[in-house]
PDB file of N, CA and C in Angstrom:
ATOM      1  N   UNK A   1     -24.554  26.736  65.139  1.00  0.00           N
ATOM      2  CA  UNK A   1     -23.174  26.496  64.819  1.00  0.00           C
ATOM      3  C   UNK A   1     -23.067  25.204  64.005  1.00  0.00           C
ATOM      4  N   UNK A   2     -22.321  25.331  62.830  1.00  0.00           N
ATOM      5  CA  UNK A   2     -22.337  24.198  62.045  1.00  0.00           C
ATOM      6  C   UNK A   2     -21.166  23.553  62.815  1.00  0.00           C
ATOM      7  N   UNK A   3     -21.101  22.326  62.358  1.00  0.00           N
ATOM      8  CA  UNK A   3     -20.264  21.388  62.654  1.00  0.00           C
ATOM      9  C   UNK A   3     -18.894  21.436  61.703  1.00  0.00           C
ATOM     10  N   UNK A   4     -17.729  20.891  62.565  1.00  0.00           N
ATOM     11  CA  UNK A   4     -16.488  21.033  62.020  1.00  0.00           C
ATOM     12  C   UNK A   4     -15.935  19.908  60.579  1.00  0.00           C
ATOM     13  N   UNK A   5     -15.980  20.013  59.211  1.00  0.00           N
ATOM     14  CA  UNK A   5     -15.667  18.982  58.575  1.00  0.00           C
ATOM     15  C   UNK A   5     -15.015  17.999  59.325  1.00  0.00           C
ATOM     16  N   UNK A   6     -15.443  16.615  58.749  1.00  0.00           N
ATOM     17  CA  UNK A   6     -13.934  15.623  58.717  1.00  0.00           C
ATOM     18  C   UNK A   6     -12.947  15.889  57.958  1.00  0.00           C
ATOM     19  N   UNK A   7     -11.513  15.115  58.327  1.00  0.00           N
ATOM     20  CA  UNK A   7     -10.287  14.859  57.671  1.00  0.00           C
ATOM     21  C   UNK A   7     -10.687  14.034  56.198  1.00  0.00           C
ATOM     22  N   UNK A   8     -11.936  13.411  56.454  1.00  0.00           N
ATOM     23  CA  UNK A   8     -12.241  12.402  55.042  1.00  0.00           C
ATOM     24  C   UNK A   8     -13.244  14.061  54.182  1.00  0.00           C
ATOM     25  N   UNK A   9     -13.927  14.041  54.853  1.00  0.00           N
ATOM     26  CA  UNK A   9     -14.940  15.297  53.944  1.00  0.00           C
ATOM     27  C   UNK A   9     -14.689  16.443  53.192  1.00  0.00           C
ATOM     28  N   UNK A  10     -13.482  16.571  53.689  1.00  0.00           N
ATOM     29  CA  UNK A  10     -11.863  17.759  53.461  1.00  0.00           C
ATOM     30  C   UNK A  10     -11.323  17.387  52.706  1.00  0.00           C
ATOM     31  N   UNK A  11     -10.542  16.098  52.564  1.00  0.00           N
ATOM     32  CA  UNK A  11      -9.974  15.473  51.688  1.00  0.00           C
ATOM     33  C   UNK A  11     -11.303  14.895  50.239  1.00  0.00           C
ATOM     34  N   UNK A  12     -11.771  14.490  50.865  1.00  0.00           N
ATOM     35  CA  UNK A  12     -12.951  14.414  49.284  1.00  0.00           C
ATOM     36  C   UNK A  12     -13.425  15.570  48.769  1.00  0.00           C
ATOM     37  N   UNK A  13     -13.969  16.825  48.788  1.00  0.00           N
ATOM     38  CA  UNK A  13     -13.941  18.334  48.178  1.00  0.00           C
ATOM     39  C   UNK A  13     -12.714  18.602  47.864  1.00  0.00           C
ATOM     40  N   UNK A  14     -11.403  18.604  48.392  1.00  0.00           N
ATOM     41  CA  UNK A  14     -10.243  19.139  48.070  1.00  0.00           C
ATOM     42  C   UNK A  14      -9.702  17.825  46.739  1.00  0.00           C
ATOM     43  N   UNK A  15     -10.411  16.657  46.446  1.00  0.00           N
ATOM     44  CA  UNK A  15     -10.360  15.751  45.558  1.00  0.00           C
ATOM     45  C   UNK A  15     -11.187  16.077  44.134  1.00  0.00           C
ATOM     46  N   UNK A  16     -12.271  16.561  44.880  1.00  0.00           N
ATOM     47  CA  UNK A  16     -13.354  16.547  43.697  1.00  0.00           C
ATOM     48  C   UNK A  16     -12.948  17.912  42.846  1.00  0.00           C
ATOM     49  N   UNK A  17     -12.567  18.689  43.822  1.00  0.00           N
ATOM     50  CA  UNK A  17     -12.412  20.669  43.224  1.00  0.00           C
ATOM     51  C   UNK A  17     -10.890  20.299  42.059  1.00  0.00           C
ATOM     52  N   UNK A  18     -10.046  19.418  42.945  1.00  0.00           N
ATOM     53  CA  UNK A  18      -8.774  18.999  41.535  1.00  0.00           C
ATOM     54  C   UNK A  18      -9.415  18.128  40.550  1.00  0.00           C
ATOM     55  N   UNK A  19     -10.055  17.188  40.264  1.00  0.00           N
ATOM     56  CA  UNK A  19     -10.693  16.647  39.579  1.00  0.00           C
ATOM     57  C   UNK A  19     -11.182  17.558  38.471  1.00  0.00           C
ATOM     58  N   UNK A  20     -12.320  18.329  38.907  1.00  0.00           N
ATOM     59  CA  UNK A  20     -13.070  19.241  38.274  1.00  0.00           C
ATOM     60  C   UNK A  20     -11.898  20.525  37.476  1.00  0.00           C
ATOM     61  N   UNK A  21     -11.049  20.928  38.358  1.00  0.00           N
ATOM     62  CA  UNK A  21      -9.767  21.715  37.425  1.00  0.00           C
ATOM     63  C   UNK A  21      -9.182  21.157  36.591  1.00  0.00           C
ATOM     64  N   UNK A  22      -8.463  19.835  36.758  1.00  0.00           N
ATOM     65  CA  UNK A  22      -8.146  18.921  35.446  1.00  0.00           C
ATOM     66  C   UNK A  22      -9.086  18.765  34.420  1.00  0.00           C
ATOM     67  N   UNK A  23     -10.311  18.631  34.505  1.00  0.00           N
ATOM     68  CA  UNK A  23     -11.312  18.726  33.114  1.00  0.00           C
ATOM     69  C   UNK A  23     -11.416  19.735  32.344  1.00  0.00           C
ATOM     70  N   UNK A  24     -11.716  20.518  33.580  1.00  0.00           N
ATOM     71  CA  UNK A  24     -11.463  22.352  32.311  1.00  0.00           C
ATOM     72  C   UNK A  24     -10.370  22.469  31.976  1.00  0.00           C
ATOM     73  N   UNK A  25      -9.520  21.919  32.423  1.00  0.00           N
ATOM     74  CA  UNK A  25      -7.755  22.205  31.816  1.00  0.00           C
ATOM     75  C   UNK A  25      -7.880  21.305  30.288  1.00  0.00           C
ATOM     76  N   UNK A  26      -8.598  20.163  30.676  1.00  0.00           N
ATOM     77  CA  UNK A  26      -8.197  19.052  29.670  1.00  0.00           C
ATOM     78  C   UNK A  26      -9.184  19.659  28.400  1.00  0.00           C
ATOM     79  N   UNK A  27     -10.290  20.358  28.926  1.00  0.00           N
ATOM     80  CA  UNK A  27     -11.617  20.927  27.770  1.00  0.00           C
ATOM     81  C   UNK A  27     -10.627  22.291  26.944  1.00  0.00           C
ATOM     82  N   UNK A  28      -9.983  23.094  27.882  1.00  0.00           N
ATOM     83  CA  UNK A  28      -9.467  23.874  27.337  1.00  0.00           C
ATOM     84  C   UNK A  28      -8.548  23.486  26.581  1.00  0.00           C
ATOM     85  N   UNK A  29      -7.289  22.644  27.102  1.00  0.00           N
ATOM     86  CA  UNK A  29      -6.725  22.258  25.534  1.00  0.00           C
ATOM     87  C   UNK A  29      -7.295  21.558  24.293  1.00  0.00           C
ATOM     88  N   UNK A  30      -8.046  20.916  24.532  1.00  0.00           N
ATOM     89  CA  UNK A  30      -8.788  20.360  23.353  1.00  0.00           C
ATOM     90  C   UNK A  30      -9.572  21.684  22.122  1.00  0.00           C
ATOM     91  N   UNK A  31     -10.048  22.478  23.481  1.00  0.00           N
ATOM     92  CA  UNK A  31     -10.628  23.635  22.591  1.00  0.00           C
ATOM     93  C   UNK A  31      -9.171  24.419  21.751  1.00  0.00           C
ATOM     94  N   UNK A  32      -8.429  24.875  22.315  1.00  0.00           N
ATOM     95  CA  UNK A  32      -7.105  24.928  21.913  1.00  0.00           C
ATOM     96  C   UNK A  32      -6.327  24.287  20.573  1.00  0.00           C
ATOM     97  N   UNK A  33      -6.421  23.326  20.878  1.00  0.00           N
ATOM     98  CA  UNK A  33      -5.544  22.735  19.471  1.00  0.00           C
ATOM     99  C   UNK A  33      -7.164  22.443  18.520  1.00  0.00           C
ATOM    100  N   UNK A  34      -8.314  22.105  18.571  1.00  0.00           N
ATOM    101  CA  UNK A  34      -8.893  22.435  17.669  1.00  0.00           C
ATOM    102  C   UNK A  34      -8.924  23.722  16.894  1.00  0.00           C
ATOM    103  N   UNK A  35      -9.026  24.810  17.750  1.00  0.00           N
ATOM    104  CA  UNK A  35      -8.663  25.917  16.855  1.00  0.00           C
ATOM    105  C   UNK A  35      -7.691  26.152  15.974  1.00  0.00           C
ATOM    106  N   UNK A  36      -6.119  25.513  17.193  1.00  0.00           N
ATOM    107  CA  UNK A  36      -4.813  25.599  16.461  1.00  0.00           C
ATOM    108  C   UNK A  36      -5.342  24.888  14.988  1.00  0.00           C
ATOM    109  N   UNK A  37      -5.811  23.601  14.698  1.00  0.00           N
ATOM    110  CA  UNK A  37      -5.974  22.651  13.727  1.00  0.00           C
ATOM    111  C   UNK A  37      -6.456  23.619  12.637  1.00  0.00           C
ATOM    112  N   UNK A  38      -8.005  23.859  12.977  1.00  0.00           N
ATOM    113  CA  UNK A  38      -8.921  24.807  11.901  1.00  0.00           C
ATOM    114  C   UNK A  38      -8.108  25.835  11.704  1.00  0.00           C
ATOM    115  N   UNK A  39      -6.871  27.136  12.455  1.00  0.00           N
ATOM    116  CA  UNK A  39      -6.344  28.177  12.046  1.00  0.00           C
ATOM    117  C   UNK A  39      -5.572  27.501  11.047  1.00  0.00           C
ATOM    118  N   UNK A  40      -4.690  26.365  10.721  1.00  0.00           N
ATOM    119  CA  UNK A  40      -3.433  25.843  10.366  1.00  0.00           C
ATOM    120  C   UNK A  40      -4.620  25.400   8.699  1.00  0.00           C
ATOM    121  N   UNK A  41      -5.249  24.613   8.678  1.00  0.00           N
ATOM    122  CA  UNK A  41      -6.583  24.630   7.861  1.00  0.00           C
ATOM    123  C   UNK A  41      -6.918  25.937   6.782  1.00  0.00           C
ATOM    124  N   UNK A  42      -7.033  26.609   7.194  1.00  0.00           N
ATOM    125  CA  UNK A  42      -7.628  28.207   6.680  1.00  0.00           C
ATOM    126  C   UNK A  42      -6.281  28.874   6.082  1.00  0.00           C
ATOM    127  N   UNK A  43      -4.742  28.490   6.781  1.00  0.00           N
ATOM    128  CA  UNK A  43      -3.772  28.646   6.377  1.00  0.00           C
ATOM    129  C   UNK A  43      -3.395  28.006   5.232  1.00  0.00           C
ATOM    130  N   UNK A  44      -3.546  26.539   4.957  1.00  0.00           N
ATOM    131  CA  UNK A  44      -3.000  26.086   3.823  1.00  0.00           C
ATOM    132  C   UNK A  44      -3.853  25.650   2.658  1.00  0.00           C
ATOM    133  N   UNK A  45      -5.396  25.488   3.327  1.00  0.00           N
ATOM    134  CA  UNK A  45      -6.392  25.225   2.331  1.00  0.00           C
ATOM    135  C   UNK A  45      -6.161  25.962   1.019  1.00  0.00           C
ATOM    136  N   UNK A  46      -6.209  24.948  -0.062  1.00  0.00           N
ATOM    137  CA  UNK A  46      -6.372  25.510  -1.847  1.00  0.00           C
ATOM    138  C   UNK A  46      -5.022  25.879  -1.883  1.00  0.00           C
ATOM    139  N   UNK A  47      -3.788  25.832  -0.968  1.00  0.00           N
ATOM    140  CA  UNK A  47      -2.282  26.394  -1.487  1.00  0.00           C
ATOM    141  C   UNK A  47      -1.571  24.906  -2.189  1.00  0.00           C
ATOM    142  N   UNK A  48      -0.676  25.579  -2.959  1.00  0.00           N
ATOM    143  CA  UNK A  48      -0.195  24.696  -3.379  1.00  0.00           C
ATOM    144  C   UNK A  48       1.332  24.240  -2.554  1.00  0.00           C
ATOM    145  N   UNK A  49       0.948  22.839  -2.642  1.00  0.00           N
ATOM    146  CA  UNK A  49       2.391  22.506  -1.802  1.00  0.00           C
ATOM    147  C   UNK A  49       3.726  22.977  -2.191  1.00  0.00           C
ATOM    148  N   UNK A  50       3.821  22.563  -3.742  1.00  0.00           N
ATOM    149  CA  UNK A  50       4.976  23.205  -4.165  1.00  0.00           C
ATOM    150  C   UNK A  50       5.737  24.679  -4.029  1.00  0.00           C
ATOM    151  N   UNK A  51       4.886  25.124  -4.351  1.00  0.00           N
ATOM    152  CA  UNK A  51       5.036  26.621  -4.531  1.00  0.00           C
ATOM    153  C   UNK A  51       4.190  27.718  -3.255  1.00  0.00           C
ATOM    154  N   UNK A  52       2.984  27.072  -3.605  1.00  0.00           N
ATOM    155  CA  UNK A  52       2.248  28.183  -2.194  1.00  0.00           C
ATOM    156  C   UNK A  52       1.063  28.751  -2.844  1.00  0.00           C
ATOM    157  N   UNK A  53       1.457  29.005  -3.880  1.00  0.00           N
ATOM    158  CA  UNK A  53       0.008  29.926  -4.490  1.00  0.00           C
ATOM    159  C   UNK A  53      -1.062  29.093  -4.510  1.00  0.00           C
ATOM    160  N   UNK A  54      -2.171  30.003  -5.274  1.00  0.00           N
ATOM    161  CA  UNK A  54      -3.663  28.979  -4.970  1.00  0.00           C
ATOM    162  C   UNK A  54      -3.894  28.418  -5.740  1.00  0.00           C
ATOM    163  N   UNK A  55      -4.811  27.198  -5.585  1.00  0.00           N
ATOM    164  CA  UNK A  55      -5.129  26.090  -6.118  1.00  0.00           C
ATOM    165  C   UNK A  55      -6.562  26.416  -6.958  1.00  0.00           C
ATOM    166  N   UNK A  56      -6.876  25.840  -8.174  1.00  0.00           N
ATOM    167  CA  UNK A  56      -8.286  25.670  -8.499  1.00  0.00           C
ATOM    168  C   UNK A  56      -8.681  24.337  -8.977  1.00  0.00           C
ATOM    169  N   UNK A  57      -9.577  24.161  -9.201  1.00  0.00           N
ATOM    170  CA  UNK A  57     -10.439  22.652  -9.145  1.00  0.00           C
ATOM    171  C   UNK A  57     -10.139  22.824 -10.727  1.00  0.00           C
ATOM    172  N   UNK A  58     -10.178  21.825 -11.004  1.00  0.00           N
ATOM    173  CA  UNK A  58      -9.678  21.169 -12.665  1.00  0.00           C
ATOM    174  C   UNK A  58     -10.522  19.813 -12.673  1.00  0.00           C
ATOM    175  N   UNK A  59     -10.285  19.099 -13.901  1.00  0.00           N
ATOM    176  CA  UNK A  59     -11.588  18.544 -14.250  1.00  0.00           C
ATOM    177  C   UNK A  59     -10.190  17.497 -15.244  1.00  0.00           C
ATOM    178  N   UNK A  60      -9.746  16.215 -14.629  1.00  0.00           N
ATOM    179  CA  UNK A  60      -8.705  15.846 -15.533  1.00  0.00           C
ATOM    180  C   UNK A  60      -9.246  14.439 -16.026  1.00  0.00           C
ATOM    181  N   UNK A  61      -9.931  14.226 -16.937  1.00  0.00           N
ATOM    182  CA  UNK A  61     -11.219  13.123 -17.187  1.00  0.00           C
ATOM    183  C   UNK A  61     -12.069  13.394 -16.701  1.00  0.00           C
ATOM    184  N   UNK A  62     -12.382  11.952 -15.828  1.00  0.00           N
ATOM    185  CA  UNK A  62     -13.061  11.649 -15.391  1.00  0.00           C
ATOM    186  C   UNK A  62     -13.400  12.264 -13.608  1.00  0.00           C
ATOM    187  N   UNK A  63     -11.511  12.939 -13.321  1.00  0.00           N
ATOM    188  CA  UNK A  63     -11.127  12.948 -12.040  1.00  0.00           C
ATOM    189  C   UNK A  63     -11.441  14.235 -11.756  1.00  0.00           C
ATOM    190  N   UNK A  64     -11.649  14.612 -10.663  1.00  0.00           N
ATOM    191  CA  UNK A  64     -11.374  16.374  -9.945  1.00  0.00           C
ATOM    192  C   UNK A  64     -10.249  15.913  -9.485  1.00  0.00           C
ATOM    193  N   UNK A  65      -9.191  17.310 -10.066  1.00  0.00           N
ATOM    194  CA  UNK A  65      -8.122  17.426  -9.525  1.00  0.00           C
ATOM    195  C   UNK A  65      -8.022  18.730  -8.918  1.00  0.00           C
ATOM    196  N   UNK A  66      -7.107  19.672  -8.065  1.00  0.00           N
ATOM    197  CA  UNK A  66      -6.423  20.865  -7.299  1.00  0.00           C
ATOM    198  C   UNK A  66      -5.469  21.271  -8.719  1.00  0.00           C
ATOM    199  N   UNK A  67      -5.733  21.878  -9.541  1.00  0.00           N
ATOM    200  CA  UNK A  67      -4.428  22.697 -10.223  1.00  0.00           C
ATOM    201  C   UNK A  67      -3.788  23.996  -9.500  1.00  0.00           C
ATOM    202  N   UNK A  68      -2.637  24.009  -9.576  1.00  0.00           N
ATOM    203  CA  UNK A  68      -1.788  25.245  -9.299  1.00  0.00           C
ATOM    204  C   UNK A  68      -2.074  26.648 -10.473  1.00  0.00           C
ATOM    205  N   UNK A  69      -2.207  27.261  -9.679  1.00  0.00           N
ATOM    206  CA  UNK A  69      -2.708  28.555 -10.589  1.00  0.00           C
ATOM    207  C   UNK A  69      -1.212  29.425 -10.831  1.00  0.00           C
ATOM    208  N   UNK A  70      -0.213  28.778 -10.208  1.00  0.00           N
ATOM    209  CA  UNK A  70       1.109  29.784 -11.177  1.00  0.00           C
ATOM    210  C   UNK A  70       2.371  28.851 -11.622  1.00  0.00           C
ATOM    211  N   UNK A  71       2.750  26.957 -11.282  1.00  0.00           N
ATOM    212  CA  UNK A  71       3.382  26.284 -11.381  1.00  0.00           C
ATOM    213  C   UNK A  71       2.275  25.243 -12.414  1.00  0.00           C
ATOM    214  N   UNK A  72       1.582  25.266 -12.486  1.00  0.00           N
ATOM    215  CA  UNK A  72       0.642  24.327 -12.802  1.00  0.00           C
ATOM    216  C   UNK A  72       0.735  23.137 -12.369  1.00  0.00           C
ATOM    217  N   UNK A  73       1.324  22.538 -11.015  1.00  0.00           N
ATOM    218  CA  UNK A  73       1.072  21.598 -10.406  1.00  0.00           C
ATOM    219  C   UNK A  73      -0.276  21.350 -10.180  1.00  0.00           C
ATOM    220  N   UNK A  74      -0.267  19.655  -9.959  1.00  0.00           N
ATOM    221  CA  UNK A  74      -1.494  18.900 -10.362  1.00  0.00           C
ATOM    222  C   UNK A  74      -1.698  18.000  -9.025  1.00  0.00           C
ATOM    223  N   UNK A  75      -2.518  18.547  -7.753  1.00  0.00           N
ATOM    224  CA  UNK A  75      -2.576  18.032  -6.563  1.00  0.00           C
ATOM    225  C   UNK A  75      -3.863  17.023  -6.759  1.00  0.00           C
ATOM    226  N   UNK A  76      -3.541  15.808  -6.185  1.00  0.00           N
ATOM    227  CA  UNK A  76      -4.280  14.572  -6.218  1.00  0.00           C
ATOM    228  C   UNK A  76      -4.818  14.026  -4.785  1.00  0.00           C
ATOM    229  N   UNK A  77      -5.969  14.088  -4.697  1.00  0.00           N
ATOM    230  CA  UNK A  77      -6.080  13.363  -3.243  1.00  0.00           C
ATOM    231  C   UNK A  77      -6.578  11.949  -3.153  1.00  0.00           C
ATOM    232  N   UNK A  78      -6.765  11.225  -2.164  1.00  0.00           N
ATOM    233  CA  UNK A  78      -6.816  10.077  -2.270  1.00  0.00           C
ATOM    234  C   UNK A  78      -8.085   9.467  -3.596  1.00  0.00           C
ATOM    235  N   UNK A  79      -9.248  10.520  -3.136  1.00  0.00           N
ATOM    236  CA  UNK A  79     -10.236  10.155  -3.976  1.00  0.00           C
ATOM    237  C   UNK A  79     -10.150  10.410  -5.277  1.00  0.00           C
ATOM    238  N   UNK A  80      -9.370  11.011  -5.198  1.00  0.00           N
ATOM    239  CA  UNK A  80      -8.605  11.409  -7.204  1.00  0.00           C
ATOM    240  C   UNK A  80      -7.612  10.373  -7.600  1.00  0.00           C
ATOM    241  N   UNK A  81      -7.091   9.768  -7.128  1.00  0.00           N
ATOM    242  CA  UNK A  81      -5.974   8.479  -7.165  1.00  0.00           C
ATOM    243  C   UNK A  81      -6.716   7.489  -7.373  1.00  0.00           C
ATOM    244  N   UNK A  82      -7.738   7.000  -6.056  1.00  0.00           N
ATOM    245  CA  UNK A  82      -8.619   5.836  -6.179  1.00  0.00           C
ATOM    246  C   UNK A  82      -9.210   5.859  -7.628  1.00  0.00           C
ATOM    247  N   UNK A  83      -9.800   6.707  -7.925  1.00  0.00           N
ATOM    248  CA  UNK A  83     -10.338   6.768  -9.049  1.00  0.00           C
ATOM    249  C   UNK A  83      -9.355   6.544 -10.503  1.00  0.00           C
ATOM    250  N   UNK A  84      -8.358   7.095 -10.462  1.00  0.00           N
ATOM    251  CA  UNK A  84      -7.405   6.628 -11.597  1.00  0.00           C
ATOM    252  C   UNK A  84      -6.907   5.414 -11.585  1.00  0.00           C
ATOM    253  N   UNK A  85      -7.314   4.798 -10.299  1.00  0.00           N
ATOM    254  CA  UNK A  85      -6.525   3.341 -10.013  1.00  0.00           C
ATOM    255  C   UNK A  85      -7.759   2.440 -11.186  1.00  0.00           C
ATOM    256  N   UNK A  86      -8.724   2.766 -11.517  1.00  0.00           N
ATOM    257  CA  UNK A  86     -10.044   2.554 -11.490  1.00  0.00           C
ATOM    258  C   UNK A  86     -10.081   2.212 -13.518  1.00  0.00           C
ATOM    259  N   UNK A  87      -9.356   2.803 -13.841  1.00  0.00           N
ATOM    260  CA  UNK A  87      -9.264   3.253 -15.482  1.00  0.00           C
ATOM    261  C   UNK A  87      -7.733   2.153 -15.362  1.00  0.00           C
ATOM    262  N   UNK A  88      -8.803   1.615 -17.261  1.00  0.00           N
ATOM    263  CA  UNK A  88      -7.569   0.926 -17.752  1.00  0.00           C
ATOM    264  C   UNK A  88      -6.738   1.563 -18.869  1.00  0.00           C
ATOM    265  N   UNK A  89      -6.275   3.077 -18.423  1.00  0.00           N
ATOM    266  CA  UNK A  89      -5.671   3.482 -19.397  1.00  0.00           C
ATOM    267  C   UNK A  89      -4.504   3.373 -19.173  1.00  0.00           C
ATOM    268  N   UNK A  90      -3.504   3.324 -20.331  1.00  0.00           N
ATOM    269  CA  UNK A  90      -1.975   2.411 -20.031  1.00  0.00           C
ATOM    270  C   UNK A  90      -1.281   3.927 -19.503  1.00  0.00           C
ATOM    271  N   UNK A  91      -1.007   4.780 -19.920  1.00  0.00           N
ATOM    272  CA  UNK A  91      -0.485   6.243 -19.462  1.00  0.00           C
ATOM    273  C   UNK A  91      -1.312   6.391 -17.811  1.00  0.00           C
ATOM    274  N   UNK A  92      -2.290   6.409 -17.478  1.00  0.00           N
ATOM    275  CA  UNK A  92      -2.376   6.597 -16.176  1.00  0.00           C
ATOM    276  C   UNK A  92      -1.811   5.132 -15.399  1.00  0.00           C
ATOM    277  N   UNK A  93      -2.043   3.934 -15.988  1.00  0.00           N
ATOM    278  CA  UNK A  93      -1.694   2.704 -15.110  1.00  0.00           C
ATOM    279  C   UNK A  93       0.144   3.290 -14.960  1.00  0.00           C
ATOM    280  N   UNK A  94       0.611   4.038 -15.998  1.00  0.00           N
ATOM    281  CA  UNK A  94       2.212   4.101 -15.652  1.00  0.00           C
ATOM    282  C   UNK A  94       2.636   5.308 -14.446  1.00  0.00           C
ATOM    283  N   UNK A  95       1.494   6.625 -14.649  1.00  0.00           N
ATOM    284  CA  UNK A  95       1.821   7.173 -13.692  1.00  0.00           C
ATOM    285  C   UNK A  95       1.331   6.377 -12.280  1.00  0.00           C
ATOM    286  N   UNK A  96       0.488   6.080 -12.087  1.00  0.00           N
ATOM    287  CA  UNK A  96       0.220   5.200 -10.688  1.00  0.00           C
ATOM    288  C   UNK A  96       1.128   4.376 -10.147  1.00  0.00           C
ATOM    289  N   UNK A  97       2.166   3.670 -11.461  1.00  0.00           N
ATOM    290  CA  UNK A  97       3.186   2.678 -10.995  1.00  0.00           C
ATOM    291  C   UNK A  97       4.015   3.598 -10.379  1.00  0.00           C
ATOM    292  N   UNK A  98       3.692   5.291 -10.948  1.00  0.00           N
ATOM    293  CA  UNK A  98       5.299   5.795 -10.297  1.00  0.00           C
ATOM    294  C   UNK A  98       4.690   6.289  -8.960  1.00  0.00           C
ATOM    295  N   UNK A  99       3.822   6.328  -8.866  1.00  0.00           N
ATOM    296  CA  UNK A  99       3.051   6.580  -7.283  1.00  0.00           C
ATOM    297  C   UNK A  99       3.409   5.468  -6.060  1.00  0.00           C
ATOM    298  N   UNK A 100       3.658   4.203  -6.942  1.00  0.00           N
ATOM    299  CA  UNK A 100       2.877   3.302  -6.293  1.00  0.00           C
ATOM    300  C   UNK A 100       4.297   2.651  -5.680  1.00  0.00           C
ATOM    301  N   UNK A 101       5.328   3.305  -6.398  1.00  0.00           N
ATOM    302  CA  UNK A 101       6.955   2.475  -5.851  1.00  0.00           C
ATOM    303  C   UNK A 101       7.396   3.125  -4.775  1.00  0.00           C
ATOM    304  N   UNK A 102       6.345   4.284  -3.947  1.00  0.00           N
ATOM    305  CA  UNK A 102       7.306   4.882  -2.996  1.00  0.00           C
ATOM    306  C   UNK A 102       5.947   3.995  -2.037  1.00  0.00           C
ATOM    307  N   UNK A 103       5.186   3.405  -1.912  1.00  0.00           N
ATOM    308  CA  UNK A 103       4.577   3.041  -1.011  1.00  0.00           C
ATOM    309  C   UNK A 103       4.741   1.850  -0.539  1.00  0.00           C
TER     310      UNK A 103
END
């Protein structure tokens, strides 16, 4: 005949078993909104903000830019900006100024 738990030995398993449910809860949402993230990803990747349609890689100098394949919007990301910040050409130094007044 085994012996009857303690009130402490009871209470520490009935501690550890909630413990251990909060982690898989906490693993599962994490797994969760990573997916949410990557589905939302796969959703807007190469669209164009403006409009929606798809994007293709363009070649604007020196820069890679995102062109719009039906608005011909011209999507810039940071590393396409940095880089124009980079050139002393007076037409890009003016578009950058107009970049540069909402920041």
């Amino acid at each position: 005949m085994s012996p009857k738990p303690s009130q402490s030995e009871s209470e520490f398993f009935a501690r550890e078993e909630q413990e251990k449910l909060h982690r898989l809860s906490e693993q599962k949402k994490r797994e969760e909104e990573a997916k949410a993230k990557e589905s939302n990803r796969n959703i807007h990747f190469m669209k164009c903000p403006k409009c929606g349609a798809d994007l293709k890689y363009a070649k604007l100098g020196l820069v890679d830019v995102e062109e719009c394949t039906q608005c011909d919007a011209l999507v810039l990301d940071k590393g396409a900006l940095d880089k124009i910040k980079g050139t002393n050409h007076s037409l890009l130094k003016s578009l950058i100024d107009v970049f540069n007044k909402d920041s």
